[in-house]
C-alpha atoms as a PDB file:
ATOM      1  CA  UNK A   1      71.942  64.648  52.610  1.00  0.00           C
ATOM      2  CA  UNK A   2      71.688  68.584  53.026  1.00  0.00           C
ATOM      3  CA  UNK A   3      74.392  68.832  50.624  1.00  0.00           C
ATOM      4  CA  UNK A   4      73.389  66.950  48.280  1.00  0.00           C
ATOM      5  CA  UNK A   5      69.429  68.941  48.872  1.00  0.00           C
ATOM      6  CA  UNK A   6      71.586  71.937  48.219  1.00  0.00           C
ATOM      7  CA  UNK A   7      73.075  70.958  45.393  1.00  0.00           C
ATOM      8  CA  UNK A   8      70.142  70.142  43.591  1.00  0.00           C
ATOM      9  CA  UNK A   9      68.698  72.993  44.912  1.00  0.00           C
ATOM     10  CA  UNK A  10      71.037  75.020  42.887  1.00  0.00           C
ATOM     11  CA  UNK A  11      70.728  72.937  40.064  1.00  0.00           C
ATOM     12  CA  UNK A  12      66.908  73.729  39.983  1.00  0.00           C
ATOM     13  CA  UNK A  13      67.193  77.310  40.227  1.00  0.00           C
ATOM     14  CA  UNK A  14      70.132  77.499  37.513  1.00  0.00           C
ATOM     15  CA  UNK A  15      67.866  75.409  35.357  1.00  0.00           C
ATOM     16  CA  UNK A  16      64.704  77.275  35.789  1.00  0.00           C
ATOM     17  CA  UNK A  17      66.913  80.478  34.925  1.00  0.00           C
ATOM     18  CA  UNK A  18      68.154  79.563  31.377  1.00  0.00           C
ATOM     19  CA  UNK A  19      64.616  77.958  30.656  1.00  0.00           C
ATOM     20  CA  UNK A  20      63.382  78.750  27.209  1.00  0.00           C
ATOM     21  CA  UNK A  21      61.822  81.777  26.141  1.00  0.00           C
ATOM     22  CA  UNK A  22      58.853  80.929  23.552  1.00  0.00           C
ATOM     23  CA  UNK A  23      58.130  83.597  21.151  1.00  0.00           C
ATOM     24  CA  UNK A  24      54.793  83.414  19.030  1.00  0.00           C
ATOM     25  CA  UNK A  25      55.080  85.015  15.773  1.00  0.00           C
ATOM     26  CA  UNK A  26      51.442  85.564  14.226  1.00  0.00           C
ATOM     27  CA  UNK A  27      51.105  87.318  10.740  1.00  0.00           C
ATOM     28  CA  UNK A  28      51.490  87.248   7.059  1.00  0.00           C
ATOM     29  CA  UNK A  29      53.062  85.486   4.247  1.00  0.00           C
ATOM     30  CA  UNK A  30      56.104  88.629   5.044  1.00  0.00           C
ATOM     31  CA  UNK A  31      56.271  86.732   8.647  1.00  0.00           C
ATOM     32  CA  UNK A  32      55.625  82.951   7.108  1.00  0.00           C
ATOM     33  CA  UNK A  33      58.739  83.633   4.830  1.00  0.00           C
ATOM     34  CA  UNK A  34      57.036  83.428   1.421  1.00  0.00           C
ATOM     35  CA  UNK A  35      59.560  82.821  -1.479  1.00  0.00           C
ATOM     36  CA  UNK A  36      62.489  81.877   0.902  1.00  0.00           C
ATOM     37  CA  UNK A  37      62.978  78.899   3.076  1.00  0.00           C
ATOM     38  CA  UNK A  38      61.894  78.191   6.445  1.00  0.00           C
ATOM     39  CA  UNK A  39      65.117  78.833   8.066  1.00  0.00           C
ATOM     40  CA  UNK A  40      65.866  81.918   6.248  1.00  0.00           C
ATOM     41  CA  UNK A  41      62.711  83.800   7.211  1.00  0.00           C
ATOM     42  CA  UNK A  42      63.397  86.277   9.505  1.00  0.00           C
ATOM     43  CA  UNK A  43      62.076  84.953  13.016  1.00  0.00           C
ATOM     44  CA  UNK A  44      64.642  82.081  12.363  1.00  0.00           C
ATOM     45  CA  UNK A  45      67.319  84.218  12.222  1.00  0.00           C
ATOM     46  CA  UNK A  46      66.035  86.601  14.898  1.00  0.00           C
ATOM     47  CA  UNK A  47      65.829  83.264  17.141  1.00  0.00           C
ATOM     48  CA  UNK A  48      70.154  82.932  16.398  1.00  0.00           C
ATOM     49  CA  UNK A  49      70.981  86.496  17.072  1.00  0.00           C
ATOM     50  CA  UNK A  50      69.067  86.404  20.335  1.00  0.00           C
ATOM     51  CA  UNK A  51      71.011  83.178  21.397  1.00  0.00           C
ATOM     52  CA  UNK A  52      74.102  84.705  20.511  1.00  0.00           C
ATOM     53  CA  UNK A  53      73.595  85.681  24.234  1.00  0.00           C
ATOM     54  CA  UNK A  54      74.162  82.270  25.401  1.00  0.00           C
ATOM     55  CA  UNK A  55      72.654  82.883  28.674  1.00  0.00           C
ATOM     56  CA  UNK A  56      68.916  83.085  26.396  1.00  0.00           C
ATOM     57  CA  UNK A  57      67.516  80.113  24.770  1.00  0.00           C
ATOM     58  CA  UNK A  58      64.775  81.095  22.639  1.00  0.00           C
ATOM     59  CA  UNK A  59      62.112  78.806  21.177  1.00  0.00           C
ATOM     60  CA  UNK A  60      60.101  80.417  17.837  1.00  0.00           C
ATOM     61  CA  UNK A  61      56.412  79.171  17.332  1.00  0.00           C
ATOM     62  CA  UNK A  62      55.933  80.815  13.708  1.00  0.00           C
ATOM     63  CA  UNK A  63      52.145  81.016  13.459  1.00  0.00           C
ATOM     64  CA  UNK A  64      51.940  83.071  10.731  1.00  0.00           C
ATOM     65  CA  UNK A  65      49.771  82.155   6.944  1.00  0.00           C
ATOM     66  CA  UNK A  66      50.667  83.881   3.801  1.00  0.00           C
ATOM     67  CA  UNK A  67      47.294  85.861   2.816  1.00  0.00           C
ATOM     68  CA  UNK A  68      46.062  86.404   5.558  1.00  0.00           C
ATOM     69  CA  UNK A  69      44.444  90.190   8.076  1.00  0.00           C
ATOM     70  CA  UNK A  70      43.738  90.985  10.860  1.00  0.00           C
ATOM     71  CA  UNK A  71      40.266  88.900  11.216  1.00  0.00           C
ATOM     72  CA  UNK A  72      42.350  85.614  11.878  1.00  0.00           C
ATOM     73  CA  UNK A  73      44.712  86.817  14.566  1.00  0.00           C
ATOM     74  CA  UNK A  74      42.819  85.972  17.747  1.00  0.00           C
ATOM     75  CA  UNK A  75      41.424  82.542  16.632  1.00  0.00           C
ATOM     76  CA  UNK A  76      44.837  81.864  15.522  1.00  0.00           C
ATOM     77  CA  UNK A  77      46.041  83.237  18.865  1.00  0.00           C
ATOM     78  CA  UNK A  78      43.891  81.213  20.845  1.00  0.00           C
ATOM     79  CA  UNK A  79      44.975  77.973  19.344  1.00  0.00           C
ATOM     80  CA  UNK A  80      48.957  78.740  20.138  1.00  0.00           C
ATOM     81  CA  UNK A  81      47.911  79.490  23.570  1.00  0.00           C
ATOM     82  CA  UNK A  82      48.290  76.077  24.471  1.00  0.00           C
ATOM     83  CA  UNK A  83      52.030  76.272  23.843  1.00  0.00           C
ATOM     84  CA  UNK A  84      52.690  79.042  26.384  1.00  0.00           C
ATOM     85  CA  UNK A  85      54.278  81.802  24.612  1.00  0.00           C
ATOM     86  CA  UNK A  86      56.313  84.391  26.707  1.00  0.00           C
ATOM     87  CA  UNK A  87      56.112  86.848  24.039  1.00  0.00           C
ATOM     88  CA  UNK A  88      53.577  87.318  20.818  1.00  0.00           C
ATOM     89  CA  UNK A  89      54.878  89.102  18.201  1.00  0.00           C
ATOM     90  CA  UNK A  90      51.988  90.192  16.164  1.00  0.00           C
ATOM     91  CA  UNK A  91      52.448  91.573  12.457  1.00  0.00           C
ATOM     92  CA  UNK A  92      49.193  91.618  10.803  1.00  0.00           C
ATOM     93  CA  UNK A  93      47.333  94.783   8.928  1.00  0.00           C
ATOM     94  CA  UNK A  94      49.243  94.446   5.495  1.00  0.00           C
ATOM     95  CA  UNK A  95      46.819  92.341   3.748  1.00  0.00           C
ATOM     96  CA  UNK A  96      43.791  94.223   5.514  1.00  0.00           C
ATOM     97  CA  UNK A  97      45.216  98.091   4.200  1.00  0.00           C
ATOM     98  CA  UNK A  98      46.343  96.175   0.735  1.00  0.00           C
ATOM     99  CA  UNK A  99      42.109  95.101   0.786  1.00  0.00           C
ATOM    100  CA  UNK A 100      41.283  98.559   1.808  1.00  0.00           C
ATOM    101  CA  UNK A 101      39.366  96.830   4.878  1.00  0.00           C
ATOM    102  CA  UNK A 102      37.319  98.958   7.294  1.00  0.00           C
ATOM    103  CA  UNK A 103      40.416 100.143   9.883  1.00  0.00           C
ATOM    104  CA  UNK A 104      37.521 100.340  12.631  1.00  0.00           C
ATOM    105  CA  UNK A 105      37.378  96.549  12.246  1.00  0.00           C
ATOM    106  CA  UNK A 106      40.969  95.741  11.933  1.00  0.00           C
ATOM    107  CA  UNK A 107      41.337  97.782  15.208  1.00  0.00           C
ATOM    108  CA  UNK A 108      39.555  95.148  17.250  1.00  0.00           C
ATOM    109  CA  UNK A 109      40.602  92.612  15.822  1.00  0.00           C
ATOM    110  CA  UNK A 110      43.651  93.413  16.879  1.00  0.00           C
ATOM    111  CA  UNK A 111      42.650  94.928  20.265  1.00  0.00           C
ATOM    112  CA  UNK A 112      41.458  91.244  20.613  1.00  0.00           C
ATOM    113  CA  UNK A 113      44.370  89.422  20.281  1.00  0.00           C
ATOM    114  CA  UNK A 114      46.652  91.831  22.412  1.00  0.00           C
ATOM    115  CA  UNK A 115      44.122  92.305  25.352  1.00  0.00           C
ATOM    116  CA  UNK A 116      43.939  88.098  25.509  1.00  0.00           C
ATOM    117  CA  UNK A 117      47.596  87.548  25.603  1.00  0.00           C
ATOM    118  CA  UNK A 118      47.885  90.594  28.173  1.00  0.00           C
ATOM    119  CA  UNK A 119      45.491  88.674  30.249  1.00  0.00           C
ATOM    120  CA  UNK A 120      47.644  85.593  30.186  1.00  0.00           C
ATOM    121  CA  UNK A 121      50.844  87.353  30.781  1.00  0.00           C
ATOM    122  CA  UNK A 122      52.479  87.639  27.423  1.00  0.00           C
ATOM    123  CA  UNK A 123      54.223  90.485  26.139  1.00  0.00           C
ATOM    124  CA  UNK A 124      53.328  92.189  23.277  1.00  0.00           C
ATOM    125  CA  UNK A 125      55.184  93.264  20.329  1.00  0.00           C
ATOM    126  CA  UNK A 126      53.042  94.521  17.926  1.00  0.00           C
ATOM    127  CA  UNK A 127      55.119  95.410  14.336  1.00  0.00           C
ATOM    128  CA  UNK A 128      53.730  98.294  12.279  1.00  0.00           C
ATOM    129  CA  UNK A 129      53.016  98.394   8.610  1.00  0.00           C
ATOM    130  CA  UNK A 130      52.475 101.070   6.252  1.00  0.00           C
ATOM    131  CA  UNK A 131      50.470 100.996   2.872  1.00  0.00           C
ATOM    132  CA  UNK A 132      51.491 102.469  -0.842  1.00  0.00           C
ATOM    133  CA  UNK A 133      49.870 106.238  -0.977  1.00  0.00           C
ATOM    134  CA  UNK A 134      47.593 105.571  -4.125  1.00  0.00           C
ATOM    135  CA  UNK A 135      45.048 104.247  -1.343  1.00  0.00           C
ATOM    136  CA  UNK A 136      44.854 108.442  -0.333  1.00  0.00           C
ATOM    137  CA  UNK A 137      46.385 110.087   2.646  1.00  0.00           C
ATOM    138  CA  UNK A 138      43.267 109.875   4.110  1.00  0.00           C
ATOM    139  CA  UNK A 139      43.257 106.298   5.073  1.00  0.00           C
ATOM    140  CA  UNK A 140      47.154 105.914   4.763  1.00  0.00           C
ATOM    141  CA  UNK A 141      47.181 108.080   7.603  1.00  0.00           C
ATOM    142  CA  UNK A 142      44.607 106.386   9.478  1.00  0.00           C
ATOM    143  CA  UNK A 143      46.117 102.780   8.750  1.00  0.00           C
ATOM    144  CA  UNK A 144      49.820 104.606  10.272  1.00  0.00           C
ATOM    145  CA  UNK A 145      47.886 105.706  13.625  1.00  0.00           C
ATOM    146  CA  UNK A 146      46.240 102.747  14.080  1.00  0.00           C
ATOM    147  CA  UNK A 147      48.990 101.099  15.527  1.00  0.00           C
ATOM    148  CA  UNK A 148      50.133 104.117  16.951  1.00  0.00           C
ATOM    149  CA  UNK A 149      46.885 104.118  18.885  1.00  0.00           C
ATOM    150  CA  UNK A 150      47.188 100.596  19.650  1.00  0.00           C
ATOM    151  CA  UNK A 151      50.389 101.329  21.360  1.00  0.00           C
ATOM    152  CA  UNK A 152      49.377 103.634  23.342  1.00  0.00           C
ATOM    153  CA  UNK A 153      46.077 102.004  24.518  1.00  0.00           C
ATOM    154  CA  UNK A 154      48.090  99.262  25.650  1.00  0.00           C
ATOM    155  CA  UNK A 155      51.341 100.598  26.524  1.00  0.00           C
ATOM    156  CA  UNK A 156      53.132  97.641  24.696  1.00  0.00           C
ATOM    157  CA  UNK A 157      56.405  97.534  22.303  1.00  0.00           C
ATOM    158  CA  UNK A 158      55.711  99.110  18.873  1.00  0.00           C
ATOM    159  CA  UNK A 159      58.460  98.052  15.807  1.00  0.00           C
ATOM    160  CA  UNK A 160      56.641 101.357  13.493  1.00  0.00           C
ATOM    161  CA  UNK A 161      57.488  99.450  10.069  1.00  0.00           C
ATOM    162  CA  UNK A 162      58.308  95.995  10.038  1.00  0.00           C
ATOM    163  CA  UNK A 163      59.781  96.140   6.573  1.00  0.00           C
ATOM    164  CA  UNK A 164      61.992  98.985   7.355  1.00  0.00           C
ATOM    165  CA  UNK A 165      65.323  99.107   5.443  1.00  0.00           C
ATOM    166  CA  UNK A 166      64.075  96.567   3.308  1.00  0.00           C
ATOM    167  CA  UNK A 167      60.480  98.018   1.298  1.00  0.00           C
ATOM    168  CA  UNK A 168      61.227  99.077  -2.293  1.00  0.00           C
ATOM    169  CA  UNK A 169      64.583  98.049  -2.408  1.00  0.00           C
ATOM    170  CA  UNK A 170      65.142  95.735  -5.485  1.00  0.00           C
ATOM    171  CA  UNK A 171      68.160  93.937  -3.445  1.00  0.00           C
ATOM    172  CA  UNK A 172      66.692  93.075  -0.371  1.00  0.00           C
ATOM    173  CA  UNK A 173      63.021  91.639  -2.049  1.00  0.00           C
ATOM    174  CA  UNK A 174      62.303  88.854  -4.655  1.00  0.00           C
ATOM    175  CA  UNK A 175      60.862  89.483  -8.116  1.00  0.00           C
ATOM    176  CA  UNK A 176      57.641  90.204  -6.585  1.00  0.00           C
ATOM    177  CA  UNK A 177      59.039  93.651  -5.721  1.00  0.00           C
ATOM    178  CA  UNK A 178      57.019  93.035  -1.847  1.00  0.00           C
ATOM    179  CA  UNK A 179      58.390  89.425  -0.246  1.00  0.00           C
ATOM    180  CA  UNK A 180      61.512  89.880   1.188  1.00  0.00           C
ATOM    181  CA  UNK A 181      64.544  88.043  -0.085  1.00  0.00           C
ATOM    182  CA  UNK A 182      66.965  85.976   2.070  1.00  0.00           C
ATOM    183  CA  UNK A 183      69.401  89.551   2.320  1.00  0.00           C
ATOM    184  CA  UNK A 184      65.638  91.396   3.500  1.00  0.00           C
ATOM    185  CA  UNK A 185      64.705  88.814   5.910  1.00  0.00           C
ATOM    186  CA  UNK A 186      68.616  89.782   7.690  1.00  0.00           C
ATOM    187  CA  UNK A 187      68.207  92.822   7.880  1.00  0.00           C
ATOM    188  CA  UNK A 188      64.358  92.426   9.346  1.00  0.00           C
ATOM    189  CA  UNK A 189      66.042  90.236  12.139  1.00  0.00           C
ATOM    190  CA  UNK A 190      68.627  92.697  12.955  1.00  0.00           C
ATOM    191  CA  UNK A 191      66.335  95.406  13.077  1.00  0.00           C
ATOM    192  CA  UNK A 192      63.665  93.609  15.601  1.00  0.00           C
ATOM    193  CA  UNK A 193      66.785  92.290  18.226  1.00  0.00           C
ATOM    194  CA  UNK A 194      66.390  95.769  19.755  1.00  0.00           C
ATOM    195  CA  UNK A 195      62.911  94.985  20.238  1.00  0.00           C
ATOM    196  CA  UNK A 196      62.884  91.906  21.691  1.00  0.00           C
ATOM    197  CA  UNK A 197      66.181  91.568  23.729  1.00  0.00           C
ATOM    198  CA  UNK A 198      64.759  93.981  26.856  1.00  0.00           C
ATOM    199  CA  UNK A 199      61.784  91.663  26.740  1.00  0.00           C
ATOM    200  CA  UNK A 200      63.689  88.207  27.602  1.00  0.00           C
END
């Protein structure tokens, strides 16, 4: 009988080891995989490379809603809490700088969403953005150290440009000259797995 307790034992421990790992993706329609399917956006293909290590499983929760700022990330949040996310990935702020939002306001809405999943023991990856310079240096600059601030503040992972590689280059986006194409969303994947592999 102590064998067999020590078997399972074993068993447990071995299971509880390659458990999951849930990552929460909130943020735009770049995140959502607008104009490509599901399974090509790039937190699909993220998910293979990281279980290429066949030691991780990895579970995505894509949260993320084509339109959409900063002002919906913590309700948003709050509502995939229930699905116990190891890590958030969070990659709002395009739609708020493309609006030319208040940056005070997108701030803490951000602030928001990172200091609840901190609380609840999630890791944060927060993935940066930056905005075309007709909007002036002035608040292109500000909208840049925004998340720089944010990292900081928190002392979590910054990614500083989530489209980097892949913004402005006519083989890597769809006609919309913004949405990353199939080829984009690859190289998006590849460029976060340094990101997120110390985190599992």
């Amino acid at each position: 009988m102590k064998k067999l307790y020590k078997i399972l034992l074993i068993l447990f421990i071995s299971f509880s080891t390659l458990a999951a790992k849930k990552i929460l993706f909130i943020g735009d329609s770049l995140t959502e995989g607008y104009g490509v399917a599901k399974e090509k956006s790039y937190p699909i293909i993220l998910k293979e490379l990281l279980k290429s290590d066949h030691s991780i499983d990895i579970e995505v929760l894509n949260g993320s809603v084509s339109g959409s700022t900063t002002a919906s990330s913590f309700s948003r949040f709050k509502w995939f809490l229930k699905g116990k996310p190891d890590i958030l990935v969070l990659a709002l702020g395009a739609n708020d700088g493309l609006r030319g939002i208040d940056l005070k306001a997108s701030k803490i809405n951000l602030s928001k969403t990172i200091e609840l999943a901190q609380e609840n023991g999630i890791k944060v990856v927060l993935a940066g953005m930056y905005i075309p310079p007709n909007y002036g240096p002035k608040y292109t600059s500000e909208f840049k150290k925004m998340y720089l601030s944010l990292e900081k503040e928190y002392k979590l992972t910054l990614i500083p440009f989530l489209l980097d590689g892949v913004a402005a280059n006519k083989d890597l986006n769809i006609s919309d000259g913004i949405h990353p194409n199939e080829n984009g969303h690859e190289v998006i994947a590849k460029n976060l797995v340094k990101y997120l592999r110390p985190l599992l």
